[in-house]
PDB file of N, CA and C in Angstrom:
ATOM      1  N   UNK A   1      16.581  30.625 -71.545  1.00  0.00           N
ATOM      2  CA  UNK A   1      17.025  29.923 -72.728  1.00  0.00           C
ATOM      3  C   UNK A   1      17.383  28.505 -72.345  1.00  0.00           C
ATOM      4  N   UNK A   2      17.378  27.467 -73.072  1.00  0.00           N
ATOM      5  CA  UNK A   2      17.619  26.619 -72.794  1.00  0.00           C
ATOM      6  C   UNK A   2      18.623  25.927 -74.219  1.00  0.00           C
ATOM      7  N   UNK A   3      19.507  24.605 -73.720  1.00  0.00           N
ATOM      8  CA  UNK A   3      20.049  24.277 -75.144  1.00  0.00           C
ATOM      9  C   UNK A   3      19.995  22.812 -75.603  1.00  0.00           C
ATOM     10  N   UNK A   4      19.899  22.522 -76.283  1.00  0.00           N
ATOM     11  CA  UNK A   4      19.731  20.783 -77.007  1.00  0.00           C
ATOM     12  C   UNK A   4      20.673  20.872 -78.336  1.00  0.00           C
ATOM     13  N   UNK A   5      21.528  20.118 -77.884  1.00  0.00           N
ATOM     14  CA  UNK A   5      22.740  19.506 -78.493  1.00  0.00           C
ATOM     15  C   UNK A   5      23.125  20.655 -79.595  1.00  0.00           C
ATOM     16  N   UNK A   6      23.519  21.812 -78.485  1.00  0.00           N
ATOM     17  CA  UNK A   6      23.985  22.695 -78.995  1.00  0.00           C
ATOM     18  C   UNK A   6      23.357  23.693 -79.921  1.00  0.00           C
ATOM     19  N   UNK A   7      22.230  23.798 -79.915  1.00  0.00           N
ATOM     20  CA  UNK A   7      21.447  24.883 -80.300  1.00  0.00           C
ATOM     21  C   UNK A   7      20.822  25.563 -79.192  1.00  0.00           C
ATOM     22  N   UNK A   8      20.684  26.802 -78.901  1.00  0.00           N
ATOM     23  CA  UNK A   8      20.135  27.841 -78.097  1.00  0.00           C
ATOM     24  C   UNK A   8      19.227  28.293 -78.733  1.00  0.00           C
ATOM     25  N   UNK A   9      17.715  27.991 -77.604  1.00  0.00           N
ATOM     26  CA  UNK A   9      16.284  28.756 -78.025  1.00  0.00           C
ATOM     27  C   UNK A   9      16.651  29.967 -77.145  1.00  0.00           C
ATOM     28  N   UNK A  10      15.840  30.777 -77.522  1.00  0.00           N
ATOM     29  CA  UNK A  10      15.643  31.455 -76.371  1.00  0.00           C
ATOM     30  C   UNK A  10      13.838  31.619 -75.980  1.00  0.00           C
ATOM     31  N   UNK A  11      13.939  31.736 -74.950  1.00  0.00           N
ATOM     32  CA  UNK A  11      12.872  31.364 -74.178  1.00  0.00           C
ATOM     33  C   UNK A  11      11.798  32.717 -73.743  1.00  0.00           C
ATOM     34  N   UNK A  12      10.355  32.763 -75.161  1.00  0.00           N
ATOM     35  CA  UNK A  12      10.384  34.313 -74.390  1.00  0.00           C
ATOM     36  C   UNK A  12       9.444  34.753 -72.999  1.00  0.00           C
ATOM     37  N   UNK A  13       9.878  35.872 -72.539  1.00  0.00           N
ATOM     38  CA  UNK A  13       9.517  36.207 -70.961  1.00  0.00           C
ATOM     39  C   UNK A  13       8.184  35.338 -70.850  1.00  0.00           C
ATOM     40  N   UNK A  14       7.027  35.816 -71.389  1.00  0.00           N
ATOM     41  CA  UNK A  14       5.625  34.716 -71.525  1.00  0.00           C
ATOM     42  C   UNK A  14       5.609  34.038 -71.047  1.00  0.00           C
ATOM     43  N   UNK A  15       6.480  32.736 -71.622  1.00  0.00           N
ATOM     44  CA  UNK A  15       6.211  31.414 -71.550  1.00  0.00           C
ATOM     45  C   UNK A  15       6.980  30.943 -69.954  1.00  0.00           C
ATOM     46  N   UNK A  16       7.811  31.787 -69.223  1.00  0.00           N
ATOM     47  CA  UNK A  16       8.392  31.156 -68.264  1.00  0.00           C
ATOM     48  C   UNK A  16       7.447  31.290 -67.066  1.00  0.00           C
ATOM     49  N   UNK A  17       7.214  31.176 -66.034  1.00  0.00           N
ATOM     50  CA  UNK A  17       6.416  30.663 -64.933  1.00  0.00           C
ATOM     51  C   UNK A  17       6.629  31.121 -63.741  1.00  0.00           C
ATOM     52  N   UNK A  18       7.524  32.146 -63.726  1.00  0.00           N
ATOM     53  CA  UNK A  18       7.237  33.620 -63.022  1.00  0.00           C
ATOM     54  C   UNK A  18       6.834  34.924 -63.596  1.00  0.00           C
ATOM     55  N   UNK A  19       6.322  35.307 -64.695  1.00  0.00           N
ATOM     56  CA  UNK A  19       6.028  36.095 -65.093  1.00  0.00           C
ATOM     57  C   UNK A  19       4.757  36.290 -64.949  1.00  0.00           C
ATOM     58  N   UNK A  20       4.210  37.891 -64.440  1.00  0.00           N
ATOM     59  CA  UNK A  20       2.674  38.215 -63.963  1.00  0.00           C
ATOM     60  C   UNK A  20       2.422  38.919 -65.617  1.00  0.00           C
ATOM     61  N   UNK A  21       0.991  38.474 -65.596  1.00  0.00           N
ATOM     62  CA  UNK A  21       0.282  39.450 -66.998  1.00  0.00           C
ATOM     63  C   UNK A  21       0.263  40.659 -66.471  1.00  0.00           C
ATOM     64  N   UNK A  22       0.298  41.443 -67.848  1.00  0.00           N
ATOM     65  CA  UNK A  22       0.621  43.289 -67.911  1.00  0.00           C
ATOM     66  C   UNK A  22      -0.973  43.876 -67.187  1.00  0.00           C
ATOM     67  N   UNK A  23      -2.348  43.216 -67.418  1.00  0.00           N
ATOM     68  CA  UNK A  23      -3.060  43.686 -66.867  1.00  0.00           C
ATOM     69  C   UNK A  23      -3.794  42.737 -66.035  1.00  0.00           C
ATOM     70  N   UNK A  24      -4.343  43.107 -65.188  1.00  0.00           N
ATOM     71  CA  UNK A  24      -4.947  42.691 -63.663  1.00  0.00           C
ATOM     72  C   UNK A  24      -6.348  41.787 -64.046  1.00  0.00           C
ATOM     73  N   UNK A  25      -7.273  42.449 -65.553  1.00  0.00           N
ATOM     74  CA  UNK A  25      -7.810  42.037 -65.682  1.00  0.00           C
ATOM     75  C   UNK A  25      -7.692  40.972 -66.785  1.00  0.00           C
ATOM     76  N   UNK A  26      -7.895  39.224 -66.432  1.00  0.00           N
ATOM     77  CA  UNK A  26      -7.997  38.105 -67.084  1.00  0.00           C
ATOM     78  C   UNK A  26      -8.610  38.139 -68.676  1.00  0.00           C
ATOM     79  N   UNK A  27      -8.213  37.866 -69.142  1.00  0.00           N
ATOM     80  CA  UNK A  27      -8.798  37.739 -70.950  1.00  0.00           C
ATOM     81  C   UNK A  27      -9.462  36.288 -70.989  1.00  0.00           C
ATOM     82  N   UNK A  28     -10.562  36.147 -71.553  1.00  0.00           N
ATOM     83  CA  UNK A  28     -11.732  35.145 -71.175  1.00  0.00           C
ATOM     84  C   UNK A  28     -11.066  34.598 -72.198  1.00  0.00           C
ATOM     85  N   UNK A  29     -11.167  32.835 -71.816  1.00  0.00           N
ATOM     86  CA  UNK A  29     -10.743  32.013 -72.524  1.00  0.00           C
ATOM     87  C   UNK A  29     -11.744  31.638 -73.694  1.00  0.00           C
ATOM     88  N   UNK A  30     -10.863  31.397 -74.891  1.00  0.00           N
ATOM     89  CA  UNK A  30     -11.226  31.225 -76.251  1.00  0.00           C
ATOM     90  C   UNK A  30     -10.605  29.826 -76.709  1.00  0.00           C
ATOM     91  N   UNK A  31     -11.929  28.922 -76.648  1.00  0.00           N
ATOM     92  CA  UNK A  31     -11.816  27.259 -76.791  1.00  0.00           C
ATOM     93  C   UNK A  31     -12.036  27.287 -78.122  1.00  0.00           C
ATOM     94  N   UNK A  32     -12.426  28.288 -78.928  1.00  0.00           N
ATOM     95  CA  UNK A  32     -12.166  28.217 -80.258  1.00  0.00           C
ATOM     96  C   UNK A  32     -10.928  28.312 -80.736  1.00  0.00           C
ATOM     97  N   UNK A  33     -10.138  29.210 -80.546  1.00  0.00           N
ATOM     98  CA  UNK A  33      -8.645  29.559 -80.663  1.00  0.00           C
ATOM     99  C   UNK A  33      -8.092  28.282 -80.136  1.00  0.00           C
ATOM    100  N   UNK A  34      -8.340  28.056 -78.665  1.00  0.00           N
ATOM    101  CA  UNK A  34      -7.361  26.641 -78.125  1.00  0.00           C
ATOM    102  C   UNK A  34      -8.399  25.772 -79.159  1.00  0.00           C
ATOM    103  N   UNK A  35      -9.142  25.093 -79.902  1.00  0.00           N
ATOM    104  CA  UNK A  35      -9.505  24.306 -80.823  1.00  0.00           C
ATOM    105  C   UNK A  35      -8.161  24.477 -81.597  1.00  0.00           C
ATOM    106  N   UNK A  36      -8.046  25.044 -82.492  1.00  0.00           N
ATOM    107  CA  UNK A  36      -7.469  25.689 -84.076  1.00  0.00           C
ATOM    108  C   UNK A  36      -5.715  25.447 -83.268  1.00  0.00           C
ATOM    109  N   UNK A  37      -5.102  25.964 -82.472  1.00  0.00           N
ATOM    110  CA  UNK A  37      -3.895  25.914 -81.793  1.00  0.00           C
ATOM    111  C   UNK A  37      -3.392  24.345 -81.631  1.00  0.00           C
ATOM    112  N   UNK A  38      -4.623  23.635 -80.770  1.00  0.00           N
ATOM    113  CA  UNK A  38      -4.139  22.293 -80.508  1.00  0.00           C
ATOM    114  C   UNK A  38      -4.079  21.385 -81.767  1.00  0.00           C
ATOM    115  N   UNK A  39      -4.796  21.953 -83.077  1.00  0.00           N
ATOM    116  CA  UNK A  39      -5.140  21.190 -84.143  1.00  0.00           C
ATOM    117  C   UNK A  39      -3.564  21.482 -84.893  1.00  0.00           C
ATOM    118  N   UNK A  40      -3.366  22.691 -85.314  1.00  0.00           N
ATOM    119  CA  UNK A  40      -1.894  22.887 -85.302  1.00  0.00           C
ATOM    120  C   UNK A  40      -1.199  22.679 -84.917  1.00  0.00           C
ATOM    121  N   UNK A  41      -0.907  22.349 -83.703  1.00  0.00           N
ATOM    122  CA  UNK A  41       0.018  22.138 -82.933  1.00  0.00           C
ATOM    123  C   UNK A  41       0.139  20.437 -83.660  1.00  0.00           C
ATOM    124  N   UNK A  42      -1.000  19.611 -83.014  1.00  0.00           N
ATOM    125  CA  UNK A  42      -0.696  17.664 -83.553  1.00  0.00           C
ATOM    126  C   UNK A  42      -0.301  17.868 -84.901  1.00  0.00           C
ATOM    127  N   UNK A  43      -0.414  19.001 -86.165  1.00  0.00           N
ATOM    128  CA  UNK A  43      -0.761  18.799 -87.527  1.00  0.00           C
ATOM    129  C   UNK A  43       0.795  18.569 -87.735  1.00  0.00           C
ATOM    130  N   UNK A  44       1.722  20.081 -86.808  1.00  0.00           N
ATOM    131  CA  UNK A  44       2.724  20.262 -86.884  1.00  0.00           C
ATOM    132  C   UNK A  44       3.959  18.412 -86.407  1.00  0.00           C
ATOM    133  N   UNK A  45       3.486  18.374 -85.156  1.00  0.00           N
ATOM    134  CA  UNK A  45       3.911  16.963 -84.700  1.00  0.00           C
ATOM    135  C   UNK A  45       3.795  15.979 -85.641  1.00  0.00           C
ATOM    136  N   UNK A  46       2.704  15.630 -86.205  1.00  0.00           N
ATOM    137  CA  UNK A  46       3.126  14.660 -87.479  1.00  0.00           C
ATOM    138  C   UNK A  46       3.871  14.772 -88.091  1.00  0.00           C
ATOM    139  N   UNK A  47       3.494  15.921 -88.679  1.00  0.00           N
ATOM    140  CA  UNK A  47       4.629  16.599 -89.957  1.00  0.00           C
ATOM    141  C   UNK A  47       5.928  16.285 -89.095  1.00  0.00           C
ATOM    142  N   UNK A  48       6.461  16.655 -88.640  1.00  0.00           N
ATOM    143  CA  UNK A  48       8.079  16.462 -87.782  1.00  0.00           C
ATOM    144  C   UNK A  48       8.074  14.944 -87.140  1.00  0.00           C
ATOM    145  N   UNK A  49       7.013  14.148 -86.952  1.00  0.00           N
ATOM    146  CA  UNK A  49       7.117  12.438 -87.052  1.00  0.00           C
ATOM    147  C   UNK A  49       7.940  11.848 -88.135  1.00  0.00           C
ATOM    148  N   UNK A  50       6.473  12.441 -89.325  1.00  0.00           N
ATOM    149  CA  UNK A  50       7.160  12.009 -90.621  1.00  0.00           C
ATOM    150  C   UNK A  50       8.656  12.667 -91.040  1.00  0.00           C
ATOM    151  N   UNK A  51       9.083  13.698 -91.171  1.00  0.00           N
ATOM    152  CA  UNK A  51      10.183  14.281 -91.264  1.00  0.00           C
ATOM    153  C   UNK A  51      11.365  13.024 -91.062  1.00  0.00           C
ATOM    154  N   UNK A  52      11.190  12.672 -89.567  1.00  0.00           N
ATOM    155  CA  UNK A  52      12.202  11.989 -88.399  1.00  0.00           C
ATOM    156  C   UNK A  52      12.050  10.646 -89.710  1.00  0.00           C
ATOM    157  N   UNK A  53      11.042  10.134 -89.547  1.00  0.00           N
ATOM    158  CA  UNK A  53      10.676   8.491 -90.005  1.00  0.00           C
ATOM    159  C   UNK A  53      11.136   8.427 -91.288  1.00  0.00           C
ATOM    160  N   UNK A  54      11.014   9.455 -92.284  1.00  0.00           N
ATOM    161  CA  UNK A  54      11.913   9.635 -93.663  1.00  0.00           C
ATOM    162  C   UNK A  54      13.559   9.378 -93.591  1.00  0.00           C
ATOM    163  N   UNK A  55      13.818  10.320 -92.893  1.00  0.00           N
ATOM    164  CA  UNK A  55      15.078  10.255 -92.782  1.00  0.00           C
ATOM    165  C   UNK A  55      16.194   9.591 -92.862  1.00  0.00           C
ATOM    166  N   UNK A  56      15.217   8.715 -91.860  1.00  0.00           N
ATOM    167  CA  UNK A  56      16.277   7.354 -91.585  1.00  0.00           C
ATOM    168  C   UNK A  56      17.038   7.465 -90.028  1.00  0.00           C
ATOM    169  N   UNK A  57      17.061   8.753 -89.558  1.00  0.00           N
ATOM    170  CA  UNK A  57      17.835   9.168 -88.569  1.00  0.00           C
ATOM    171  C   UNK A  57      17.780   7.722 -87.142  1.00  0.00           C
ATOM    172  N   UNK A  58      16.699   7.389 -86.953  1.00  0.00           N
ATOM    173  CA  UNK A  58      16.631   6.742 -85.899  1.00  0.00           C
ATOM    174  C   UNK A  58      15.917   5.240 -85.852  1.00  0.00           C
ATOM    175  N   UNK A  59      16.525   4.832 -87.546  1.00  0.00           N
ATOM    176  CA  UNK A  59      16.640   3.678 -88.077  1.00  0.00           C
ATOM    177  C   UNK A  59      17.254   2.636 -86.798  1.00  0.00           C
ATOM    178  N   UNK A  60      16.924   1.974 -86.996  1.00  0.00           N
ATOM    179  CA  UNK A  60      17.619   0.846 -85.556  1.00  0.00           C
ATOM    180  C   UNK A  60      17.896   0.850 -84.440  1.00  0.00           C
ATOM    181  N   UNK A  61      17.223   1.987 -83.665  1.00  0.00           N
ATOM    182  CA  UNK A  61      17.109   2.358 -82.685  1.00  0.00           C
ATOM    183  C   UNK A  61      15.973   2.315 -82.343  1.00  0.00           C
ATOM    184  N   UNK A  62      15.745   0.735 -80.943  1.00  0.00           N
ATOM    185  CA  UNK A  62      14.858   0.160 -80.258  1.00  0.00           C
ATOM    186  C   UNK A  62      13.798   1.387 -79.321  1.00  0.00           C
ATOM    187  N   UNK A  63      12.562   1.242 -79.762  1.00  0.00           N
ATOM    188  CA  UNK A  63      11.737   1.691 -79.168  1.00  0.00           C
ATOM    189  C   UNK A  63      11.829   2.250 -77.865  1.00  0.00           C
ATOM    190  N   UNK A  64      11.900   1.040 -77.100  1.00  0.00           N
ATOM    191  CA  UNK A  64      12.178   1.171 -75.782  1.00  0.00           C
ATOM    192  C   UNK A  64      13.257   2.207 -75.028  1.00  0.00           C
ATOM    193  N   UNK A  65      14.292   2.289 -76.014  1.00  0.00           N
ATOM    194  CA  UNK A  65      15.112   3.668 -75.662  1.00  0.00           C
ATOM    195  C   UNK A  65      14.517   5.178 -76.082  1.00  0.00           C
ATOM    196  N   UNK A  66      14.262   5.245 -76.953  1.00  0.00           N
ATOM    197  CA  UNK A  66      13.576   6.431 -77.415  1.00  0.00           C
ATOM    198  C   UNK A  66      12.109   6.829 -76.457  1.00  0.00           C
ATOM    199  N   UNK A  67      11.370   6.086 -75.926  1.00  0.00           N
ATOM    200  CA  UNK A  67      10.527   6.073 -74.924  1.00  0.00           C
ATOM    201  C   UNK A  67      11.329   6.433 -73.758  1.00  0.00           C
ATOM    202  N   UNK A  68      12.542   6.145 -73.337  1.00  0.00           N
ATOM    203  CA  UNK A  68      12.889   6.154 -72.002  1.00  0.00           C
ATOM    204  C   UNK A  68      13.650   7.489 -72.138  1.00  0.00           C
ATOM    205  N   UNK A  69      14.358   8.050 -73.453  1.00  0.00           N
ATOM    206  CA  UNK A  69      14.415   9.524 -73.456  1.00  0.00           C
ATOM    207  C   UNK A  69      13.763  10.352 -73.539  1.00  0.00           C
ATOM    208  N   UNK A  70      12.685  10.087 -74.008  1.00  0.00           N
ATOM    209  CA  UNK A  70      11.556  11.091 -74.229  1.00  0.00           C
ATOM    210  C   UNK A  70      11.157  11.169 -72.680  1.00  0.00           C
ATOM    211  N   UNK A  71      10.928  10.402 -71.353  1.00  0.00           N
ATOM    212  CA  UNK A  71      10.871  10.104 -70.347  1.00  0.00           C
ATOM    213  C   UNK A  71      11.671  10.736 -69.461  1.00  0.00           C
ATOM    214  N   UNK A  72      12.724  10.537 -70.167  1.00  0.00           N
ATOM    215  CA  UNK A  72      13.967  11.834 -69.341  1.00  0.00           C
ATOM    216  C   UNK A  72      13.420  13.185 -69.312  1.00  0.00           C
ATOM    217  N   UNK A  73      13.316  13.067 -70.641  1.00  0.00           N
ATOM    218  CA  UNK A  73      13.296  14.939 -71.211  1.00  0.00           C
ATOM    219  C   UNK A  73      11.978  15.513 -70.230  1.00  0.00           C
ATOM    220  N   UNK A  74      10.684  14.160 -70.122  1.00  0.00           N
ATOM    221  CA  UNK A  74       9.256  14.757 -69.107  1.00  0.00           C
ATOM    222  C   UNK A  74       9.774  14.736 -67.780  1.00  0.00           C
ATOM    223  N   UNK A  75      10.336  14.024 -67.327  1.00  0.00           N
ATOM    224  CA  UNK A  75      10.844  14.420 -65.769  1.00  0.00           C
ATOM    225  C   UNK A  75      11.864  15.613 -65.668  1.00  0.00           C
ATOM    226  N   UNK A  76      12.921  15.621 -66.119  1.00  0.00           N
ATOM    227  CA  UNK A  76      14.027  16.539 -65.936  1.00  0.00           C
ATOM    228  C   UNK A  76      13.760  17.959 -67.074  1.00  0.00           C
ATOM    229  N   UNK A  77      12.674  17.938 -67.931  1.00  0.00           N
ATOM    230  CA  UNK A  77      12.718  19.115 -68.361  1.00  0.00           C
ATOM    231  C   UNK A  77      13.452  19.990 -69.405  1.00  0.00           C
ATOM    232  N   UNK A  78      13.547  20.559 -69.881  1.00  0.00           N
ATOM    233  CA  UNK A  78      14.607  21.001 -71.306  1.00  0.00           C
ATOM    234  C   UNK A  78      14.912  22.424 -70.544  1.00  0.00           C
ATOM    235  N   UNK A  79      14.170  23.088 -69.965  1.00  0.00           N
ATOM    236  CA  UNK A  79      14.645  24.431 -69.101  1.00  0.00           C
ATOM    237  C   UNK A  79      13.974  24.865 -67.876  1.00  0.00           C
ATOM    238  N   UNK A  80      14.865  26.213 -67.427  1.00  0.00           N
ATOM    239  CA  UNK A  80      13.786  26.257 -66.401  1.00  0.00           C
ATOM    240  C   UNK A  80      13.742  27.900 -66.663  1.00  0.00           C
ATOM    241  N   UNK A  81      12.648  28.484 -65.630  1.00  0.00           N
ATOM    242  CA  UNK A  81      12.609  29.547 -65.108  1.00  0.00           C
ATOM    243  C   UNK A  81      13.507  30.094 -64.392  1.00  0.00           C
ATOM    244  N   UNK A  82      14.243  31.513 -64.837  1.00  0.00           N
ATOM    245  CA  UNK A  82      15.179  31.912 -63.993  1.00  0.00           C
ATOM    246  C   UNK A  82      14.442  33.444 -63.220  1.00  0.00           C
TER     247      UNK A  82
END
């Protein structure tokens, strides 16, 4: 699990980076599915751009900082594997 300003995800087993798949044998990758996923995925990111940019929330707050947190968050990470 990890937390951001006081909300707790929880993190499921899957996604963490010691976990072995249940079977031995690999499931052939589907670039159709990763098509449709990654398309959702940016569709979703706009949508929550625009959300932010409505708001007003981060009205006057210089670029250059918001780049250098987002920068934090890619080096240091939001959680880890336990």
């Amino acid at each position: 699990m990890f937390f951001v300003k006081h909300r707790r995800w929880e993190v499921p087993d899957a996604m963490c980076c010691n976990v072995q798949a249940e079977s031995s044998t690999p499931t052939p990758f589907d670039m159709t599915w990763m098509a449709e996923f990654v398309d959702e995925l940016s569709s979703f990111d706009r949508r929550m751009n625009t959300a932010v940019i409505d708001s007003g929330i981060l009205a006057g707050v210089p670029t250059n900082l918001l780049a250098k947190q987002g920068l934090f968050i890619i080096q240091f990470g939001t959680h880890s594997c336990n």
